[in-house]
C-alpha atoms as a PDB file:
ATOM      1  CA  UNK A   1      95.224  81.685  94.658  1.00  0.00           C
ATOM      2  CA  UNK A   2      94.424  85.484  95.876  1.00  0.00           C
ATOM      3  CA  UNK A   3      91.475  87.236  96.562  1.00  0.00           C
ATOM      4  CA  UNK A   4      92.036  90.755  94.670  1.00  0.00           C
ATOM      5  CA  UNK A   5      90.668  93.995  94.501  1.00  0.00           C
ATOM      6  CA  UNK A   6      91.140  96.367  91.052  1.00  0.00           C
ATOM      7  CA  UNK A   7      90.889  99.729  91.360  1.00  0.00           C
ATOM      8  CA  UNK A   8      90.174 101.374  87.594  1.00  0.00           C
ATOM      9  CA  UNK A   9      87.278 103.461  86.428  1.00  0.00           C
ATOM     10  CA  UNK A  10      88.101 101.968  82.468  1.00  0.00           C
ATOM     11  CA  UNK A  11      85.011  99.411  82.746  1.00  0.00           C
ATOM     12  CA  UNK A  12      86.940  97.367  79.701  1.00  0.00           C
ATOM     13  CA  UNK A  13      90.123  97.038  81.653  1.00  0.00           C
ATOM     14  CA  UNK A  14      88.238  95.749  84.535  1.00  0.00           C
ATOM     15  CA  UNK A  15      86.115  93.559  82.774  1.00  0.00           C
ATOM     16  CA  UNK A  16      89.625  92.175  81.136  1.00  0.00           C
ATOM     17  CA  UNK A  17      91.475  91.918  84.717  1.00  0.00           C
ATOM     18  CA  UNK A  18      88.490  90.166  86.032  1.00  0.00           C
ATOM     19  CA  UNK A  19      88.017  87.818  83.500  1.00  0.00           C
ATOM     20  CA  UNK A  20      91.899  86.420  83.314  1.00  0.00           C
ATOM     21  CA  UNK A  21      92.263  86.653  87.159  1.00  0.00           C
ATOM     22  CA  UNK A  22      89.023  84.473  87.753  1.00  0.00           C
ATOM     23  CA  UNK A  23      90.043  82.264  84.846  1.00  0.00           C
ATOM     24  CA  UNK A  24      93.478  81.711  86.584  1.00  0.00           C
ATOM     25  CA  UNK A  25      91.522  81.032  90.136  1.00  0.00           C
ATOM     26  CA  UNK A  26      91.830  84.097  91.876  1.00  0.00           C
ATOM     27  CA  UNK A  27      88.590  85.866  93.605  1.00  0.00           C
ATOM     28  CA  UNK A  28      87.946  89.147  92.111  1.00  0.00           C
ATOM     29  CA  UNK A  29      86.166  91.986  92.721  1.00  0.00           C
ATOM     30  CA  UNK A  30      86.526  95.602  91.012  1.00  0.00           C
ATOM     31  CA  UNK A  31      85.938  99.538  91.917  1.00  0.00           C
ATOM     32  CA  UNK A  32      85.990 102.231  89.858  1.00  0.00           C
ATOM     33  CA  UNK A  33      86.823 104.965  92.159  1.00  0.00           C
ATOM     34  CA  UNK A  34      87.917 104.786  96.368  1.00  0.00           C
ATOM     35  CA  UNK A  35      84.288 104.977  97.072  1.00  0.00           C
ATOM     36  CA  UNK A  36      83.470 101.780  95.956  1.00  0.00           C
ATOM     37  CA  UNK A  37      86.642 100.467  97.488  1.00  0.00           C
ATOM     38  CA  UNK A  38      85.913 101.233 100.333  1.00  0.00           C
ATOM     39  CA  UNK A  39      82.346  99.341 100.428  1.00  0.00           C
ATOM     40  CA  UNK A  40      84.645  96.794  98.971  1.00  0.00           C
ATOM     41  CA  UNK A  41      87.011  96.544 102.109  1.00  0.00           C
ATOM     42  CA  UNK A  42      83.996  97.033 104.855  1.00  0.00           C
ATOM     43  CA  UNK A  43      83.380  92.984 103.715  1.00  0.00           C
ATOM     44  CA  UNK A  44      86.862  91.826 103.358  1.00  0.00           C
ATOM     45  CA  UNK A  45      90.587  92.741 102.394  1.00  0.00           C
ATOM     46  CA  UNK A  46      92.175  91.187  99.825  1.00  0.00           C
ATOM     47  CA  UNK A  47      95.702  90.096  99.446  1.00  0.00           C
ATOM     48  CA  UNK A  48      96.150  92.214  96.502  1.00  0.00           C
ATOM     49  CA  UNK A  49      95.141  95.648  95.232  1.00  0.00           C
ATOM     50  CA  UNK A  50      95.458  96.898  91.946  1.00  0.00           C
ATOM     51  CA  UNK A  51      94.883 100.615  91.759  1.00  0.00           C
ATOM     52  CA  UNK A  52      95.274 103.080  89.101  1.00  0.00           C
ATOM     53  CA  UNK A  53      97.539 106.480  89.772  1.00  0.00           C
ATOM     54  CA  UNK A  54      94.706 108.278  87.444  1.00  0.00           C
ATOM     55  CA  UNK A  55      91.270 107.793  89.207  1.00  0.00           C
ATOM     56  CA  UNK A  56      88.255 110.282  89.548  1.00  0.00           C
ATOM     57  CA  UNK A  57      88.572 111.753  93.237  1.00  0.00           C
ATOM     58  CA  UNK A  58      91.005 110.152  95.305  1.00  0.00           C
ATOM     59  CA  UNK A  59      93.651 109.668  93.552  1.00  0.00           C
ATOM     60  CA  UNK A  60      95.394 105.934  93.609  1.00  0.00           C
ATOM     61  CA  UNK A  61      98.429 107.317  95.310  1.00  0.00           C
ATOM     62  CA  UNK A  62      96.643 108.348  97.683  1.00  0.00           C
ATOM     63  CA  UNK A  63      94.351 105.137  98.322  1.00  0.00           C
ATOM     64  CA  UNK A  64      97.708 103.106  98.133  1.00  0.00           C
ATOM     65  CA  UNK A  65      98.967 105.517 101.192  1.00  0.00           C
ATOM     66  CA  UNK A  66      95.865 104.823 103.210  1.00  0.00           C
ATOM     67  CA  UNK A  67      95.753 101.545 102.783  1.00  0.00           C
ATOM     68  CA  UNK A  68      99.385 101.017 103.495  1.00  0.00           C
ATOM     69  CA  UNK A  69      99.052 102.521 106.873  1.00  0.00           C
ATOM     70  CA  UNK A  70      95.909 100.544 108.076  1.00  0.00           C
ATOM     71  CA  UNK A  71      96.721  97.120 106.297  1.00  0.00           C
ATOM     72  CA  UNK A  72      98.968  94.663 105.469  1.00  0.00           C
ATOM     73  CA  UNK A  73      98.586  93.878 101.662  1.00  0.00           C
ATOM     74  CA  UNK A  74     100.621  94.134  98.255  1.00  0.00           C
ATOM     75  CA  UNK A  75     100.159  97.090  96.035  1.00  0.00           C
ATOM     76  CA  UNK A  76     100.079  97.466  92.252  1.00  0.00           C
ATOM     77  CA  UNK A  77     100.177 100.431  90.332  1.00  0.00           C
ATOM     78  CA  UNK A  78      99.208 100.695  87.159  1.00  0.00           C
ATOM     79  CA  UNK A  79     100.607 104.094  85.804  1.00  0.00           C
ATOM     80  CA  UNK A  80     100.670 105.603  82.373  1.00  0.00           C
ATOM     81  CA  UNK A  81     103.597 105.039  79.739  1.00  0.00           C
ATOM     82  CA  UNK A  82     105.422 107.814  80.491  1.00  0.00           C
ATOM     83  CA  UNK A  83     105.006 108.758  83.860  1.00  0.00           C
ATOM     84  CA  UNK A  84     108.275 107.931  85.730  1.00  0.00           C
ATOM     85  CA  UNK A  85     107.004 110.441  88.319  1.00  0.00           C
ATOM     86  CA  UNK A  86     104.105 108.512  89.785  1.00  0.00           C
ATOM     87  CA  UNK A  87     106.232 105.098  89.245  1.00  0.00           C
ATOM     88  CA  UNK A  88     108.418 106.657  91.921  1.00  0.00           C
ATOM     89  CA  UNK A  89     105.457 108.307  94.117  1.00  0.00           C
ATOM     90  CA  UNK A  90     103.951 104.762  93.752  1.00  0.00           C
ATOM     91  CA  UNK A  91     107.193 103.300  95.213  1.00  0.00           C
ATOM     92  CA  UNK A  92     107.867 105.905  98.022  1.00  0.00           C
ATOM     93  CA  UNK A  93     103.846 105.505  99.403  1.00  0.00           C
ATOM     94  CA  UNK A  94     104.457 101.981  99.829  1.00  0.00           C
ATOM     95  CA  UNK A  95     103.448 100.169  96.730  1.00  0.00           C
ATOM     96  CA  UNK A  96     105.354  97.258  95.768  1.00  0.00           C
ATOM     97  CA  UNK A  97     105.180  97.139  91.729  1.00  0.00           C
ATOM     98  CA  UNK A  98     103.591  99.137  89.620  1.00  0.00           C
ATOM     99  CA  UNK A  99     102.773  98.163  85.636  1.00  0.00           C
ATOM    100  CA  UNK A 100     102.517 100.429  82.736  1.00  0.00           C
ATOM    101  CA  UNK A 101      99.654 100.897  80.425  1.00  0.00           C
ATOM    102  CA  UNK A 102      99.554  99.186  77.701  1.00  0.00           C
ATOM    103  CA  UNK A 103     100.393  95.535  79.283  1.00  0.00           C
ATOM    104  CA  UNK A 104      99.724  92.072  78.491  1.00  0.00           C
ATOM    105  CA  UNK A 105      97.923  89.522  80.534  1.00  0.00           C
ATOM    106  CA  UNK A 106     101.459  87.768  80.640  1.00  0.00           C
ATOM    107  CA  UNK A 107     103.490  90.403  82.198  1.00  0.00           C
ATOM    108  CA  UNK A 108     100.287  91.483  84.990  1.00  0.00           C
ATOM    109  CA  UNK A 109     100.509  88.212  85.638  1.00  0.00           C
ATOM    110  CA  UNK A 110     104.473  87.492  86.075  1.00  0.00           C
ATOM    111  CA  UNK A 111     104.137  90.982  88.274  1.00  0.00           C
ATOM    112  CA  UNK A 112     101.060  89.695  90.222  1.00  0.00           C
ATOM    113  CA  UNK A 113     102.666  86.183  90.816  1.00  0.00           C
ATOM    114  CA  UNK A 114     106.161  87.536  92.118  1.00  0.00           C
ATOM    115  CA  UNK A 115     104.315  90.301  94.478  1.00  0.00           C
ATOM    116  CA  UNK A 116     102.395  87.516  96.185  1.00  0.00           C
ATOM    117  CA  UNK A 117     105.539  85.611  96.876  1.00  0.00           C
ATOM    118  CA  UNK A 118     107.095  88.533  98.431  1.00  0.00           C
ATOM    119  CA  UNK A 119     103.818  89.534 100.693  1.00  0.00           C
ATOM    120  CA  UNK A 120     103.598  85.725 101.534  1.00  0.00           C
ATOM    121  CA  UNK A 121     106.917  84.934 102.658  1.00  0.00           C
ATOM    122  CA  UNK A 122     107.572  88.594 103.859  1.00  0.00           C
ATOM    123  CA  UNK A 123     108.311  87.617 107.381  1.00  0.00           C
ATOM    124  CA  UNK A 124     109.135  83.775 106.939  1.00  0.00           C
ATOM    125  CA  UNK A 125     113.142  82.729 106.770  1.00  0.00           C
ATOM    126  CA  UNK A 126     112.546  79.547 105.774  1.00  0.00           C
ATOM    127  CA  UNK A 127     109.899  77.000 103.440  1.00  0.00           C
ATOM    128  CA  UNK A 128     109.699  73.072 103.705  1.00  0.00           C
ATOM    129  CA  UNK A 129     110.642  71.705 100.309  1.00  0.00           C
ATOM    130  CA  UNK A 130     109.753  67.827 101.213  1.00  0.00           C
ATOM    131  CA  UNK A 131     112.662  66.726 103.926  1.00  0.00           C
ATOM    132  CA  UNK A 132     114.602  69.620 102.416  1.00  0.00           C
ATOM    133  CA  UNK A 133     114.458  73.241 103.245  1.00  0.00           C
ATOM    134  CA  UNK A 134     115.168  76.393 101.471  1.00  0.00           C
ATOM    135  CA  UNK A 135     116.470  79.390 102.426  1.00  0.00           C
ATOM    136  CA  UNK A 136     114.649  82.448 101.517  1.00  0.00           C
ATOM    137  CA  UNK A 137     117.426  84.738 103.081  1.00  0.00           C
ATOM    138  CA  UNK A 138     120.375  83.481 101.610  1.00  0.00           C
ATOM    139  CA  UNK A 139     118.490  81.471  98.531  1.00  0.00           C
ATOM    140  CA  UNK A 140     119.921  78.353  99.315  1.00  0.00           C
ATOM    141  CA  UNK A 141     118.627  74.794  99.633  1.00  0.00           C
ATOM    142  CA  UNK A 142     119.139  72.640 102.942  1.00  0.00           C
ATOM    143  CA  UNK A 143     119.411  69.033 103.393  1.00  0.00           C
ATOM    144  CA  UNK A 144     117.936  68.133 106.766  1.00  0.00           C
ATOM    145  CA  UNK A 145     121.531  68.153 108.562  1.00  0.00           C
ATOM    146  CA  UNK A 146     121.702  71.756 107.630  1.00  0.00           C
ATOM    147  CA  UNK A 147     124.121  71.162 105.000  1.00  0.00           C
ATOM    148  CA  UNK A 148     123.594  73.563 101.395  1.00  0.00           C
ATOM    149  CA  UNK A 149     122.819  71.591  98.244  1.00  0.00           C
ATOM    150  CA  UNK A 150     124.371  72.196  95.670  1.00  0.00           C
ATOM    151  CA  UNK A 151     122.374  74.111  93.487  1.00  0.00           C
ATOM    152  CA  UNK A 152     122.618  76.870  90.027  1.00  0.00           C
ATOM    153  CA  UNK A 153     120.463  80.025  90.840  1.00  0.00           C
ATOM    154  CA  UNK A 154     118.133  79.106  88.398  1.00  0.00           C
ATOM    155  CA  UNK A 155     117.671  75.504  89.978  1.00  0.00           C
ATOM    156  CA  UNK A 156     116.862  77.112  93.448  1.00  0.00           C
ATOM    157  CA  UNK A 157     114.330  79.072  91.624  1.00  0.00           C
ATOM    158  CA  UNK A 158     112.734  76.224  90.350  1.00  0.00           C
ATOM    159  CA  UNK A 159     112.601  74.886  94.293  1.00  0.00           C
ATOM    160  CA  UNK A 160     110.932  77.812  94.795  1.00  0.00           C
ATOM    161  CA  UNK A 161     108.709  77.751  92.768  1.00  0.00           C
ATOM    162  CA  UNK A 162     107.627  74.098  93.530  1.00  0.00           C
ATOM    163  CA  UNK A 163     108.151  75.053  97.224  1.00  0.00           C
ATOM    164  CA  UNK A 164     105.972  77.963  97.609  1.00  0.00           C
ATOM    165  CA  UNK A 165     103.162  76.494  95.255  1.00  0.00           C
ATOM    166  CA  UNK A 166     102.572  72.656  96.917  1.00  0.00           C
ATOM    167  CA  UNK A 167      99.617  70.766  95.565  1.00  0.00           C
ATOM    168  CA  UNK A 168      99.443  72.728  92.556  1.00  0.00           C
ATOM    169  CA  UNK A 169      99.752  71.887  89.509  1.00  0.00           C
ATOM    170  CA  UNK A 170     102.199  73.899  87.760  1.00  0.00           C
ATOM    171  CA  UNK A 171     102.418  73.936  83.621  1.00  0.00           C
ATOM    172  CA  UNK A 172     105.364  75.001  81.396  1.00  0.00           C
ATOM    173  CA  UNK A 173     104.218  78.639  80.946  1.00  0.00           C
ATOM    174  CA  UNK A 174     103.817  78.964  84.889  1.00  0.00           C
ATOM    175  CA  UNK A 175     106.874  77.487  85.545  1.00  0.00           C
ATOM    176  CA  UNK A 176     109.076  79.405  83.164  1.00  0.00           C
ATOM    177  CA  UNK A 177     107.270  82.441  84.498  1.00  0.00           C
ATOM    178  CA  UNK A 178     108.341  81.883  88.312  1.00  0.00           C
ATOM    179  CA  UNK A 179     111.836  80.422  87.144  1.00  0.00           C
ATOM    180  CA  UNK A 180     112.759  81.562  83.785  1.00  0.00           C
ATOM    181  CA  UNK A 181     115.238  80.267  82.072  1.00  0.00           C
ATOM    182  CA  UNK A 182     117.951  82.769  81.957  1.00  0.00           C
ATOM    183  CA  UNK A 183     120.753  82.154  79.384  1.00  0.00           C
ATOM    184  CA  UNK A 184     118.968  78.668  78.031  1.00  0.00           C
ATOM    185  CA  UNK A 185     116.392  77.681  75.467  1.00  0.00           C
ATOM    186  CA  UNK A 186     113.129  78.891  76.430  1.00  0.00           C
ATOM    187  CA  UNK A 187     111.269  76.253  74.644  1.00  0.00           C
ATOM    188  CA  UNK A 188     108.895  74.009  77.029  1.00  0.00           C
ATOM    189  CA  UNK A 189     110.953  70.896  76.185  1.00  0.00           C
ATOM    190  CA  UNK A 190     114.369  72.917  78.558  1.00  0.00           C
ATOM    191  CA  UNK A 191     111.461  72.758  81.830  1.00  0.00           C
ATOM    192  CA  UNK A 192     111.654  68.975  81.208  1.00  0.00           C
ATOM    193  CA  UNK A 193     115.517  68.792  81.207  1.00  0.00           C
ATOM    194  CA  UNK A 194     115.624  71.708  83.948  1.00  0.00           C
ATOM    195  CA  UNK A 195     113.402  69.518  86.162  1.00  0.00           C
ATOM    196  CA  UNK A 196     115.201  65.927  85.574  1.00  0.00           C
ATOM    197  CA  UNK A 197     118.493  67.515  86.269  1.00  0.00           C
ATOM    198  CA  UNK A 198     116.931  68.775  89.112  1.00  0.00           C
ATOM    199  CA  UNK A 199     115.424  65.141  90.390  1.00  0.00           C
ATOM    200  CA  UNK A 200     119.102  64.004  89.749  1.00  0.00           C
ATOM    201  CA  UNK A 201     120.948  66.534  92.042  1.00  0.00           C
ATOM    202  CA  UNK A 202     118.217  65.809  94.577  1.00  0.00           C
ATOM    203  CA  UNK A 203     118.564  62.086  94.833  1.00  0.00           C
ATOM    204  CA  UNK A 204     122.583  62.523  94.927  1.00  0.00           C
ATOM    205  CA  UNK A 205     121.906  63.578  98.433  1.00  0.00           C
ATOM    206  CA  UNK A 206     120.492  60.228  99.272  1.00  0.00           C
ATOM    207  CA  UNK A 207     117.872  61.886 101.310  1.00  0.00           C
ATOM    208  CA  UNK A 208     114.045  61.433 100.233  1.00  0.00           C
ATOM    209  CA  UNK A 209     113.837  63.460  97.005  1.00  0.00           C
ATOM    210  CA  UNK A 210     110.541  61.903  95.313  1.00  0.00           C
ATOM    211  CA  UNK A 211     109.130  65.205  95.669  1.00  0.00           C
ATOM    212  CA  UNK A 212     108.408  66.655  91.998  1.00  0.00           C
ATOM    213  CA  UNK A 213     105.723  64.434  90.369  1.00  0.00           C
ATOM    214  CA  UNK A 214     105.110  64.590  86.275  1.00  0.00           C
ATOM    215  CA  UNK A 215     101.784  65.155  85.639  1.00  0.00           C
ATOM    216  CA  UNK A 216     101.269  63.572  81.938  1.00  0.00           C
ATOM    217  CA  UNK A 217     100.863  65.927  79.432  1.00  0.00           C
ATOM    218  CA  UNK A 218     100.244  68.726  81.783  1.00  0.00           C
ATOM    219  CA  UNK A 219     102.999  69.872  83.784  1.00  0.00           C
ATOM    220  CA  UNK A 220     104.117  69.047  87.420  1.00  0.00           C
ATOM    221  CA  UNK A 221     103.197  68.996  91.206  1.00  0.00           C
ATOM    222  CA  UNK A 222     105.210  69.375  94.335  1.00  0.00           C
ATOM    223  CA  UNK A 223     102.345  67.837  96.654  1.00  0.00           C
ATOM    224  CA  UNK A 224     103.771  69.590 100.083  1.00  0.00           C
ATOM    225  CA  UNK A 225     106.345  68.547 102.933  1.00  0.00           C
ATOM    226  CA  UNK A 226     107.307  64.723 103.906  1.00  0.00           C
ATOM    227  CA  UNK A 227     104.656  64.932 106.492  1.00  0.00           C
ATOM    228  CA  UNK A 228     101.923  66.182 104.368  1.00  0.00           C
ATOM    229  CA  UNK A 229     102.064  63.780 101.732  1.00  0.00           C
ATOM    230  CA  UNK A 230     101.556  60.422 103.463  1.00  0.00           C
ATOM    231  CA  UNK A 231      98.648  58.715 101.354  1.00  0.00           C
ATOM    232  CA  UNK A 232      99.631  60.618  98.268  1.00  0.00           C
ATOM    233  CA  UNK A 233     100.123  58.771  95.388  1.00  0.00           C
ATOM    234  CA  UNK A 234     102.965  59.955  92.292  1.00  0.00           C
END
């Protein structure tokens, strides 16, 4: 979960953003212009700003400049249909996604999501995935002699997603958001076979591998690293 700032002066959109985002379990707050950012950031910075190329007085290209050089945060632009000119500006100042009006929840979200991976493991090479590792650089999985499992691209990104979310549950929509099912059947019954597969290559290994835990009629759970889950229960 993220605590998020939007940046809009549409009162509707915010009131939208705000509801889904807080729904979802992030901590929102909104501005409708840089001034009220600003009192915004005197109390706290978020993780995540979502700013608007088209507000009244300073412009969002220019708020995601400023904040850029004073602090470490993602960016998200949210830029007009046609305007391929501020989707670059919003690049070049430092933002790292931008989204074009009209969106749905689902894409924001998918955007959102894959920015806060990014900004989280920015500066990390590596993330516990039970005795396992993975390999951010390289996207790889590790046993813990250092040797690669053998994995398809689209089963490391379900590591990942496990990996960077522990003790959370995830459900079929969230997981085929973070590790979508390219080439395959979309349809939540491929997560289940995508997972057991998964469990399968994981236990060839013969190291501990009792790390993805069904949760009935809900989804799944990685509960953390080998030495975080003594006392937890499947």
């Amino acid at each position: 979960m993220a605590n998020v700032i939007v940046v809009d002066d549409d009162p509707a959109l915010c009131a939208m953003l705000e509801d889904a985002l807080a729904m979802a379990g992030h901590t929102v707050r909104v501005a409708g212009d840089a001034a009220e950012l600003d009192k915004l950031l005197e109390n706290d910075v978020p993780e995540l700003a979502v700013l608007d190329v088209s507000l009244p007085g300073e412009d969002g290209l220019s708020i995601a400049r400023r904040l850029r050089q004073s602090h470490s945060l993602g960016i998200i632009m949210l830029t007009g249909a046609d305007d391929v000119v501020d989707k670059v500006a919003g690049l070049e100042v430092g933002a790292d996604d931008y989204v074009t009006k009209p969106f749905s929840l689902r894409e924001f979200a998918a955007r959102m999501d894959a920015v806060l991976r990014r900004r989280r493991f920015l500066h990390v090479d590596t993330v516990p995935f039970g005795v396992f590792s993975l390999d951010l650089k390289n996207w790889r999985l590790l046993d813990p002699a250092g040797a690669e499992v053998a994995l398809f691209p689209t089963e490391i990104d379900l590591v990942a997603a496990f990996a960077t979310n522990p003790g959370r549950m995830l459900n079929r929509d969230d997981i085929l958001r973070l590790a979508p099912a390219y080439g395959t059947d979309p349809m939540d019954r491929s997560i289940d076979t995508r997972i057991t597969r998964l469990r399968r290559k994981l236990e060839s290994t013969g190291h501990d591998s009792d790390l993805i835990h069904t949760a009935r009629g809900s989804g799944y759970i990685y509960k953390g690293p080998s030495s975080t889950r003594q006392g937890l229960s499947a």
